[in-house]
C-alpha atoms as a PDB file:
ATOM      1  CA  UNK A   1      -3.413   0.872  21.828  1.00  0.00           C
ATOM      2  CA  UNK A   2      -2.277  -2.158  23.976  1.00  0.00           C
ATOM      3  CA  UNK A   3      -4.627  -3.002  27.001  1.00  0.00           C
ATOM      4  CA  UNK A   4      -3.351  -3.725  30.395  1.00  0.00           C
ATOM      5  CA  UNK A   5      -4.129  -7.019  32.026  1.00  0.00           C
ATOM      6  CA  UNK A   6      -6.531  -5.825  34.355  1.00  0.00           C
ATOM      7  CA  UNK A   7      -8.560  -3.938  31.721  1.00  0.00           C
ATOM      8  CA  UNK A   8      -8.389  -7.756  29.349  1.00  0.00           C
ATOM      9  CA  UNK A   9      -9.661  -9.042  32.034  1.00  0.00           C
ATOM     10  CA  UNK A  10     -12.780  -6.822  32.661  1.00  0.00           C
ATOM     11  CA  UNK A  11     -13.473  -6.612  29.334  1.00  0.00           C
ATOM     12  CA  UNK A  12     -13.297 -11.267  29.129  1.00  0.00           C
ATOM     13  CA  UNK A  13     -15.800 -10.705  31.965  1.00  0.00           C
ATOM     14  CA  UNK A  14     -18.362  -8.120  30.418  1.00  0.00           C
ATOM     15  CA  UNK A  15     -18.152  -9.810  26.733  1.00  0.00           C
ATOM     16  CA  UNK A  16     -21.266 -11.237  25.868  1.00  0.00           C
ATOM     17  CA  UNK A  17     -20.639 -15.103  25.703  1.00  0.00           C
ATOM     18  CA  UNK A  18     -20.264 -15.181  21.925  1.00  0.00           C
ATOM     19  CA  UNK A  19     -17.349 -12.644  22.151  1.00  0.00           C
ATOM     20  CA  UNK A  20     -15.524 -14.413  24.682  1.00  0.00           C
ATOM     21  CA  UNK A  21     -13.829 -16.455  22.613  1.00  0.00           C
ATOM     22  CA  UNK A  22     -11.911 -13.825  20.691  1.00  0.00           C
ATOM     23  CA  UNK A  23     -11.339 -12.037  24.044  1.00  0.00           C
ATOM     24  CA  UNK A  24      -9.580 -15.463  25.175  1.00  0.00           C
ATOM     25  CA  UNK A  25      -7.573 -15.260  22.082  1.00  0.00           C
ATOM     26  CA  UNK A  26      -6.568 -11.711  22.503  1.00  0.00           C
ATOM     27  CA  UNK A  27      -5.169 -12.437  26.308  1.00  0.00           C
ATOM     28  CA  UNK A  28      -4.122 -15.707  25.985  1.00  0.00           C
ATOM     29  CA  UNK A  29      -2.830 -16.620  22.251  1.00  0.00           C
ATOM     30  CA  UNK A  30      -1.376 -13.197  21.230  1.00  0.00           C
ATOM     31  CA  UNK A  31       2.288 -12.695  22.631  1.00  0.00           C
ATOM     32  CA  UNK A  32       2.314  -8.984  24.561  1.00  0.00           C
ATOM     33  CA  UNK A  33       4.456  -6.507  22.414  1.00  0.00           C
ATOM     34  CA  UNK A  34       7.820  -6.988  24.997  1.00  0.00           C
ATOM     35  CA  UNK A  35       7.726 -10.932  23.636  1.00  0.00           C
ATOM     36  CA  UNK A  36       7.489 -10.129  19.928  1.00  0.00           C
ATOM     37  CA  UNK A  37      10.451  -7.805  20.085  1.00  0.00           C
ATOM     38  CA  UNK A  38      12.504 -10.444  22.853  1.00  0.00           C
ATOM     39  CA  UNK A  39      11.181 -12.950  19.704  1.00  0.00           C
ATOM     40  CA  UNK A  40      12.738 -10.896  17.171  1.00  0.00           C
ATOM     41  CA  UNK A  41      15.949  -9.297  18.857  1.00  0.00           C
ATOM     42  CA  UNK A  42      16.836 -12.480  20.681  1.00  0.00           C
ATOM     43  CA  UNK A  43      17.858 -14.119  17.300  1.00  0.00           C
ATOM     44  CA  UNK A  44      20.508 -10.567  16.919  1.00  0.00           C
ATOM     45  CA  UNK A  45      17.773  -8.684  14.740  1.00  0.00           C
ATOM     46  CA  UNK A  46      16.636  -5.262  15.035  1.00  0.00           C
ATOM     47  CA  UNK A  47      13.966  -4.139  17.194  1.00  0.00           C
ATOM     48  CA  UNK A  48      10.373  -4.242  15.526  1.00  0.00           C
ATOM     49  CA  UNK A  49       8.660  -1.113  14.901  1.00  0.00           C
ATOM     50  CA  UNK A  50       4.893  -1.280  16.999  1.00  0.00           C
ATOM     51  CA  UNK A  51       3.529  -1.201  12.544  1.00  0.00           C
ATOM     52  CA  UNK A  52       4.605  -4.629  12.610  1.00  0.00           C
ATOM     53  CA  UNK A  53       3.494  -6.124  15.883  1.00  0.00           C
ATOM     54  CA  UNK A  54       0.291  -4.424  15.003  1.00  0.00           C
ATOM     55  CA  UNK A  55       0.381  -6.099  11.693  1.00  0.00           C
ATOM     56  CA  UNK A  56       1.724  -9.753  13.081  1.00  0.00           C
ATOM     57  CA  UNK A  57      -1.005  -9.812  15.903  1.00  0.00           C
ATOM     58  CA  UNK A  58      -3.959  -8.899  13.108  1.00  0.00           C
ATOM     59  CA  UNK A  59      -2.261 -11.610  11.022  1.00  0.00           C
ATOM     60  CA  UNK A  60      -2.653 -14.318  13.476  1.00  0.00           C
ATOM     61  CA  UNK A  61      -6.580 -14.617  12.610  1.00  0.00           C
ATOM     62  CA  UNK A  62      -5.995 -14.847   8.950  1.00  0.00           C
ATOM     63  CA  UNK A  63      -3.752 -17.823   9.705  1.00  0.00           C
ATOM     64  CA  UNK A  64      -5.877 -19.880  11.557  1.00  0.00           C
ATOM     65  CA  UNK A  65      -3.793 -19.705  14.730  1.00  0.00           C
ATOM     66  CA  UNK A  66      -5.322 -20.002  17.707  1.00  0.00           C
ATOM     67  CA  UNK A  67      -2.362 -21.733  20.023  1.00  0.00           C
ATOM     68  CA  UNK A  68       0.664 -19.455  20.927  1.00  0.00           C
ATOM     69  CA  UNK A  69       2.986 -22.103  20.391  1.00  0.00           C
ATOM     70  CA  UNK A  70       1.571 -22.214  16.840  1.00  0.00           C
ATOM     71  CA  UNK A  71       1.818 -17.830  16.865  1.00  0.00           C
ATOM     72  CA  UNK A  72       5.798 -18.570  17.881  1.00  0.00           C
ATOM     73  CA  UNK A  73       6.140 -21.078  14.539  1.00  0.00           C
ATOM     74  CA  UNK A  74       4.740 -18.601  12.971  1.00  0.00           C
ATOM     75  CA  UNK A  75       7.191 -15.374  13.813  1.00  0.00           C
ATOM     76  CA  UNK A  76      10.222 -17.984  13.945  1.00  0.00           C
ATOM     77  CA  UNK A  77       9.384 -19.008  10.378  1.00  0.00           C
ATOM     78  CA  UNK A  78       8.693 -15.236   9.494  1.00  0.00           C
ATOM     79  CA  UNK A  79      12.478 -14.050  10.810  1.00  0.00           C
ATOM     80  CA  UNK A  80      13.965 -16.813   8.729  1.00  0.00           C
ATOM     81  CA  UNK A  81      11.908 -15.687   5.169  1.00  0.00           C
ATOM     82  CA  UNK A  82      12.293 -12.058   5.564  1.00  0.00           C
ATOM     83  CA  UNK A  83      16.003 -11.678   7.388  1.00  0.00           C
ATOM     84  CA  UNK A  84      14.305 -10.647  10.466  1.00  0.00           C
ATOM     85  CA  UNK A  85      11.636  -8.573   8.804  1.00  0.00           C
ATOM     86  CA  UNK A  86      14.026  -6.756   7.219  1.00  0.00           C
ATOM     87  CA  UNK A  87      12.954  -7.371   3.274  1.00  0.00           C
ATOM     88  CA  UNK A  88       9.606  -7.804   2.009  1.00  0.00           C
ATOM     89  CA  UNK A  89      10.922  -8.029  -1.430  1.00  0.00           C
ATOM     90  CA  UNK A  90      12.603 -11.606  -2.536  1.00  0.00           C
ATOM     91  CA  UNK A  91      16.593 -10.815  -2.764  1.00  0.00           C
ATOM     92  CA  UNK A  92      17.304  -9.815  -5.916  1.00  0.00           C
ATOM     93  CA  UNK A  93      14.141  -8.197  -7.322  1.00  0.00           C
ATOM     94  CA  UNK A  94      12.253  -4.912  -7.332  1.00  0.00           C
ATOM     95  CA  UNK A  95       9.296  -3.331  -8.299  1.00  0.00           C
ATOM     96  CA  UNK A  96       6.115  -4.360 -10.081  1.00  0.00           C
ATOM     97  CA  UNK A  97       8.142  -5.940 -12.767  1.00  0.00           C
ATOM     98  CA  UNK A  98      11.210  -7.494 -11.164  1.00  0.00           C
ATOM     99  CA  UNK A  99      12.300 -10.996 -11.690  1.00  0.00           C
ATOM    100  CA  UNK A 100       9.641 -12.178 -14.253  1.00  0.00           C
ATOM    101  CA  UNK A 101      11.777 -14.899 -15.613  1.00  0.00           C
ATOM    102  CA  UNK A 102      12.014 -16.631 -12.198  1.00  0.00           C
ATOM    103  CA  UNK A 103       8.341 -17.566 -11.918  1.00  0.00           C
ATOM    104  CA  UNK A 104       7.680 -18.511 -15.594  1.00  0.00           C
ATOM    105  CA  UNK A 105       3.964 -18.198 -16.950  1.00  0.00           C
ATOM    106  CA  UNK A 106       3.892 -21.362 -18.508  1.00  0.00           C
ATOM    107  CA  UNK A 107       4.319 -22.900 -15.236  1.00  0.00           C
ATOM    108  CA  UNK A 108       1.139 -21.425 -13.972  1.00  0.00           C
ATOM    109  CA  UNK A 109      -1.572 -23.984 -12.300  1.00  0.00           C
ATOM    110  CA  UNK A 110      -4.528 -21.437 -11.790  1.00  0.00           C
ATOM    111  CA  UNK A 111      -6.971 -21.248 -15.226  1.00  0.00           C
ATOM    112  CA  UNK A 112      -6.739 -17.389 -14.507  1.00  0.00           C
ATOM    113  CA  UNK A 113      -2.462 -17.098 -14.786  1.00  0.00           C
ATOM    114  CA  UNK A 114      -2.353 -19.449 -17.776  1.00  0.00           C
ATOM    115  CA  UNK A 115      -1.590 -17.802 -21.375  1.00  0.00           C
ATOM    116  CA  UNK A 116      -2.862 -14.498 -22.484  1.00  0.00           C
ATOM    117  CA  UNK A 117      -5.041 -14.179 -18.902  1.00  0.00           C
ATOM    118  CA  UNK A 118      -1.725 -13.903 -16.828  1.00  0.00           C
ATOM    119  CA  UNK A 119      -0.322 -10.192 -17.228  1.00  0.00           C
ATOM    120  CA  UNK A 120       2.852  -9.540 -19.240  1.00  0.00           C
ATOM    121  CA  UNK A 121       5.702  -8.020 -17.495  1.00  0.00           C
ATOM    122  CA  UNK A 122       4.527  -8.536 -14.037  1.00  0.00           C
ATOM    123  CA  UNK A 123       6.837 -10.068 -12.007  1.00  0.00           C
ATOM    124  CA  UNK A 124       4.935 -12.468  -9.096  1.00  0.00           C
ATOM    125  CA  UNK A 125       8.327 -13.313  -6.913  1.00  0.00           C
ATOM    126  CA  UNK A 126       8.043 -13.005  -3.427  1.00  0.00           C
ATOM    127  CA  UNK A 127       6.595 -10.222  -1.159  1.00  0.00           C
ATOM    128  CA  UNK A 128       5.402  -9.793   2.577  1.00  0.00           C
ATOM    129  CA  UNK A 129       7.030 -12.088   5.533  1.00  0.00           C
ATOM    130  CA  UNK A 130       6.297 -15.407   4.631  1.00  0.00           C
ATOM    131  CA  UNK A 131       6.863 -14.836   0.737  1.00  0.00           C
ATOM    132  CA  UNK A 132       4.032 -15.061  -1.247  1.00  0.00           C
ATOM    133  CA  UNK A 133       5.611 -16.179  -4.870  1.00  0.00           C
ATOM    134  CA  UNK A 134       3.541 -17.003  -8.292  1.00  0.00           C
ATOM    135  CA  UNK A 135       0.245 -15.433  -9.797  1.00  0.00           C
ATOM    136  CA  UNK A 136      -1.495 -18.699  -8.751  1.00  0.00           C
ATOM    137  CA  UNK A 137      -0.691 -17.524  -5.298  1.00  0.00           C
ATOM    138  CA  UNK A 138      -1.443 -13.568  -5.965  1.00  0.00           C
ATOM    139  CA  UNK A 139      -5.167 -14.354  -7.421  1.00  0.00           C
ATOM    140  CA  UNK A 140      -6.674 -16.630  -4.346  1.00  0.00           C
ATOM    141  CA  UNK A 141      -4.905 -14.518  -1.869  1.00  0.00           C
ATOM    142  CA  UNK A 142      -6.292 -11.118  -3.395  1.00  0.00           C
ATOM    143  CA  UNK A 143      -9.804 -12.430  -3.097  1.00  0.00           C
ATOM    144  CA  UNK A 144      -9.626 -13.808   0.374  1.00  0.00           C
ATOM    145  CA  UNK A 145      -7.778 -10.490   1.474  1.00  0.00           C
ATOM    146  CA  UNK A 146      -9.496  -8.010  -0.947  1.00  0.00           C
ATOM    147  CA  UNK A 147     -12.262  -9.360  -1.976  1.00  0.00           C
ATOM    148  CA  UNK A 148     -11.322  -8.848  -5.857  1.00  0.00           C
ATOM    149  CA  UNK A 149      -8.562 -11.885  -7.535  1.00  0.00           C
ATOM    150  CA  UNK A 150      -7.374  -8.980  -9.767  1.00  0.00           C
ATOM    151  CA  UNK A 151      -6.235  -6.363  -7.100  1.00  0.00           C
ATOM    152  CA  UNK A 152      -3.178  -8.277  -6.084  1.00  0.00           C
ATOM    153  CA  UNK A 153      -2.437 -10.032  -9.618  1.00  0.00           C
ATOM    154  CA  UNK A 154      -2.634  -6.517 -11.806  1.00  0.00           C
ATOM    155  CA  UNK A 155      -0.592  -4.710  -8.861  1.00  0.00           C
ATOM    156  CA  UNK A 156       1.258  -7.596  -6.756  1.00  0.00           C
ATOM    157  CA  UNK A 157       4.104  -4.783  -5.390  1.00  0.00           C
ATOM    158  CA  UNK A 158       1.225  -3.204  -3.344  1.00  0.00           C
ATOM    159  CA  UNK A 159       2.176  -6.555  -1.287  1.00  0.00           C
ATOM    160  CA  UNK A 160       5.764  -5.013  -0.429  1.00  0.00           C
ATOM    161  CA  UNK A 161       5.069  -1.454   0.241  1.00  0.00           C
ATOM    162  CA  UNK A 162       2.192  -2.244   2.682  1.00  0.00           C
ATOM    163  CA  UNK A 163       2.747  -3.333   6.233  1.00  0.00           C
ATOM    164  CA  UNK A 164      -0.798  -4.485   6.725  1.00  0.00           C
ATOM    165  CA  UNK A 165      -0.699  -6.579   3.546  1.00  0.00           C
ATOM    166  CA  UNK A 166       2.992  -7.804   3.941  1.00  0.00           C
ATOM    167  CA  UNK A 167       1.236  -9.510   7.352  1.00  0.00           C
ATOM    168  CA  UNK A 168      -2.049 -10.136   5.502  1.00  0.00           C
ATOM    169  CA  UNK A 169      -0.344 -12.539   3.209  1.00  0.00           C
ATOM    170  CA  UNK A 170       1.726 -14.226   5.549  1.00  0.00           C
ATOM    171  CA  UNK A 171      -0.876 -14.880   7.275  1.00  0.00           C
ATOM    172  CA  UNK A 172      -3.190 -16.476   4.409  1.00  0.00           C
ATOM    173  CA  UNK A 173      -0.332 -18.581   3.297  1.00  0.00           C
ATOM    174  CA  UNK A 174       0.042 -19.841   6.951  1.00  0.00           C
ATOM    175  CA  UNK A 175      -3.607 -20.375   6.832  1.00  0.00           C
ATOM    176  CA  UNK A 176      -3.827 -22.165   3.566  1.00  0.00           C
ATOM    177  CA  UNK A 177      -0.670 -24.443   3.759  1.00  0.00           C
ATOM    178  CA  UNK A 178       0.933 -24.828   7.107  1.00  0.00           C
ATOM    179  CA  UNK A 179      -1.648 -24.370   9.518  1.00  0.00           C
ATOM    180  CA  UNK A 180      -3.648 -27.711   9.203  1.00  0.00           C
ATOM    181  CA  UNK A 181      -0.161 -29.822   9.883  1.00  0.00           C
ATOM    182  CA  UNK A 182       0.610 -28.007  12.778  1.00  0.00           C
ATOM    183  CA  UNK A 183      -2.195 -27.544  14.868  1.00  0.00           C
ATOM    184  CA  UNK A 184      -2.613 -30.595  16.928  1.00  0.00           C
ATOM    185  CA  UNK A 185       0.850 -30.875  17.583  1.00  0.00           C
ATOM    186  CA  UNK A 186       4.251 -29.969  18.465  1.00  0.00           C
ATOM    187  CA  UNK A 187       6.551 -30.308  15.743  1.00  0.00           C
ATOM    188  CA  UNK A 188       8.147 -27.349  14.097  1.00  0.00           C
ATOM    189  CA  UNK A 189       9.928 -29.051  11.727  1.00  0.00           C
ATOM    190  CA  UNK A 190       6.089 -29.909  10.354  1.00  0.00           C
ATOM    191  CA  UNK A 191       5.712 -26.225   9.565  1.00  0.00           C
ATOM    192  CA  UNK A 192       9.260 -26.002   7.605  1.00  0.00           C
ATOM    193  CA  UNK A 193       8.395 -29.157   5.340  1.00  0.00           C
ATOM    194  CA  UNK A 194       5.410 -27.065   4.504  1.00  0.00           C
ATOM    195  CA  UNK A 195       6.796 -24.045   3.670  1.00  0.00           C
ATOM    196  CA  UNK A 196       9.661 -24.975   1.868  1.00  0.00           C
ATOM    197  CA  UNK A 197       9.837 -29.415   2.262  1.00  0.00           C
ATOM    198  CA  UNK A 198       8.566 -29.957  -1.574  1.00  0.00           C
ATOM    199  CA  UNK A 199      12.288 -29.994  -2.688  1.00  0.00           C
ATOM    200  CA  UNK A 200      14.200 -27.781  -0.821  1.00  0.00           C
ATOM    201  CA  UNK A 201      14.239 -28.806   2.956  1.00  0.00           C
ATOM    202  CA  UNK A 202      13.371 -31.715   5.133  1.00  0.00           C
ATOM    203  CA  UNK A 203      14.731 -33.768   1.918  1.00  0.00           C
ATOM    204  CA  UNK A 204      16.696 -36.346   4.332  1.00  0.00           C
ATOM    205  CA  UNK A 205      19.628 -36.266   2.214  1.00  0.00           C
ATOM    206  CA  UNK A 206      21.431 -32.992   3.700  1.00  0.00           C
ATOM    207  CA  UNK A 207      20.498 -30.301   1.397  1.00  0.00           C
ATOM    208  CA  UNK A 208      19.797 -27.246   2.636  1.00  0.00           C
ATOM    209  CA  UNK A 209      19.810 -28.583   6.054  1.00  0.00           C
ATOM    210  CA  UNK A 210      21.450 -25.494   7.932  1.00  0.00           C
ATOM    211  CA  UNK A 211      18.602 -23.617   6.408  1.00  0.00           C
ATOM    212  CA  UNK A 212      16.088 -25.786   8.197  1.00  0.00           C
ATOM    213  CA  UNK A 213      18.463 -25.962  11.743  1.00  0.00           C
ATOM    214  CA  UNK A 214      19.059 -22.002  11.517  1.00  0.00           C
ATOM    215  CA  UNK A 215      14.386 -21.915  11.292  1.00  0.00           C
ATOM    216  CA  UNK A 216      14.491 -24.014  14.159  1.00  0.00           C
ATOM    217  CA  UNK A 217      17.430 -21.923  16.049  1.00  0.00           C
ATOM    218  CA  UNK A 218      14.862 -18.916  15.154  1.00  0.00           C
ATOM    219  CA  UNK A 219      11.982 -20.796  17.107  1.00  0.00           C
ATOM    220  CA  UNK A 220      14.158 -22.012  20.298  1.00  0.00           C
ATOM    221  CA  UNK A 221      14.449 -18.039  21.072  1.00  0.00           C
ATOM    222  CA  UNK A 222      11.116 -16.888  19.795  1.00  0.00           C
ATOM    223  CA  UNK A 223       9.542 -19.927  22.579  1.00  0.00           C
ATOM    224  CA  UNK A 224      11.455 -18.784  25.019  1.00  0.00           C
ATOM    225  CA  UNK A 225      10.460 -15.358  24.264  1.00  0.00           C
ATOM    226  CA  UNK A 226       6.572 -16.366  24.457  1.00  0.00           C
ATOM    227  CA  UNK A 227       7.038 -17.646  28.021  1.00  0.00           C
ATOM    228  CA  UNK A 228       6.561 -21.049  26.511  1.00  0.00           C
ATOM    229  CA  UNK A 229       6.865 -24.481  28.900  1.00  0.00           C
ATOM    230  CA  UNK A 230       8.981 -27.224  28.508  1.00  0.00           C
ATOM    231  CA  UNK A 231      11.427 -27.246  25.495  1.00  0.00           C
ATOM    232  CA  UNK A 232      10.425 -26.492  21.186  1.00  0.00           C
ATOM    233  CA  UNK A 233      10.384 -29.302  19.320  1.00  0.00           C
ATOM    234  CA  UNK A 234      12.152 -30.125  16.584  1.00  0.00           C
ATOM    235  CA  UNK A 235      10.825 -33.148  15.194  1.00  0.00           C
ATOM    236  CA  UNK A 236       8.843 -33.141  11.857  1.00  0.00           C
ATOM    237  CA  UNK A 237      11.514 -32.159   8.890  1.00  0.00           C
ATOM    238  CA  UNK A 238      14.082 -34.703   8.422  1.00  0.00           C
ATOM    239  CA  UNK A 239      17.413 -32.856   7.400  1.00  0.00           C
END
């Protein structure tokens, strides 16, 4: 159920002063329901369904975001890795055991995905918004979501047929690698060299450098959408 202003506001008043905080969050930091779907059908893709503002605004916490300028990097880079929240499944594979050439085990950095303790015939390509991709992803992310490293690496799909955990890992890979470079600042392109600047983007030798202008195209509309001031910055990935 979304609150109305008035009823925020009571209830920032009543809090006891150790709640307050998340109450400030909740009226001030999370975008209202109208400027997640102006974020999302402003850059010509369908209308979200109330599941997945539901599921973006729980997500917010797990990434560490406490700025809405930070929550519209966040949905602008979500558009751009899941064609508009569209496809929770990487392009090209399906199921539990899709695609398990891609993401090769002996490629594996985590003790628990290396040789016989990585599963055989699992495929960990990418699922949810911000696509969560290898079994030395799956394990950490299980336990911080699940409380149990095996729930996600024995059954990664789980990932794409759940709303709630299609959000929940977005929002711990926000947390864990894109978060910390973006929170005292401006700079969007900061938050693509994160997600995707190891050897893919923000290279400064043209590749892939309409990928990285169409994420920031994303994030001019989802900032206006937010009622943000002044204009999004691009600075931070250097095409």
């Amino acid at each position: 159920m979304e609150l109305d202003i008035e009823t925020e506001l009571g209830l920032l008043l009543n809090y006891p002063l150790f709640l307050n905080f998340q109450v400030f969050l909740f009226l001030f930091v999370v975008p209202t329901r109208k400027e997640f779907e102006v974020g999302v059908t402003s850059n010509a893709f369908p209308k979200p369904t109330l599941a997945q503002y539901n599921g973006f605004k729980q997500s917010l916490a797990k990434g560490k975001i406490t700025r809405k300028l930070e929550a519209a990097m966040y949905l602008a880079q979500t558009l751009h890795e899941s064609d508009g929240l569209r496809a929770k499944r990487e392009h090209g594979c399906t199921g539990q055991n899709g695609c398990v050439s891609k993401y090769p085990a002996d490629r594996e950095w985590l003790p628990e995905c290396q040789g016989s303790n990585r599963p055989i015939n699992i495929g960990y390509y990418g699922r949810g918004y911000i696509q969560l991709t290898w079994c030395s992803n799956y394990v950490p992310c299980s336990r911080a979501l699940l409380k149990d490293g095996n729930k996600l690496k024995l059954k990664p799909d789980q990932v794409a047929q759940s709303e709630d955990l299609a959000w929940g890992v977005s929002g711990w890979y926000w947390g864990e690698r894109v978060h910390s470079v973006v929170a005292n600042n401006d700079q969007f392109g900061l938050s693509t060299k994160a997600i995707n600047g190891q050897s893919e983007e923000c290279q400064g030798n043209g590749k892939n450098a309409n990928k990285s202008q169409q994420r920031f195209r994303y994030y001019q509309n989802v900032y206006k959408a937010f009622g943000l001031h002044g204009n999004a910055n691009p600075a931070g990935c250097n095409y």
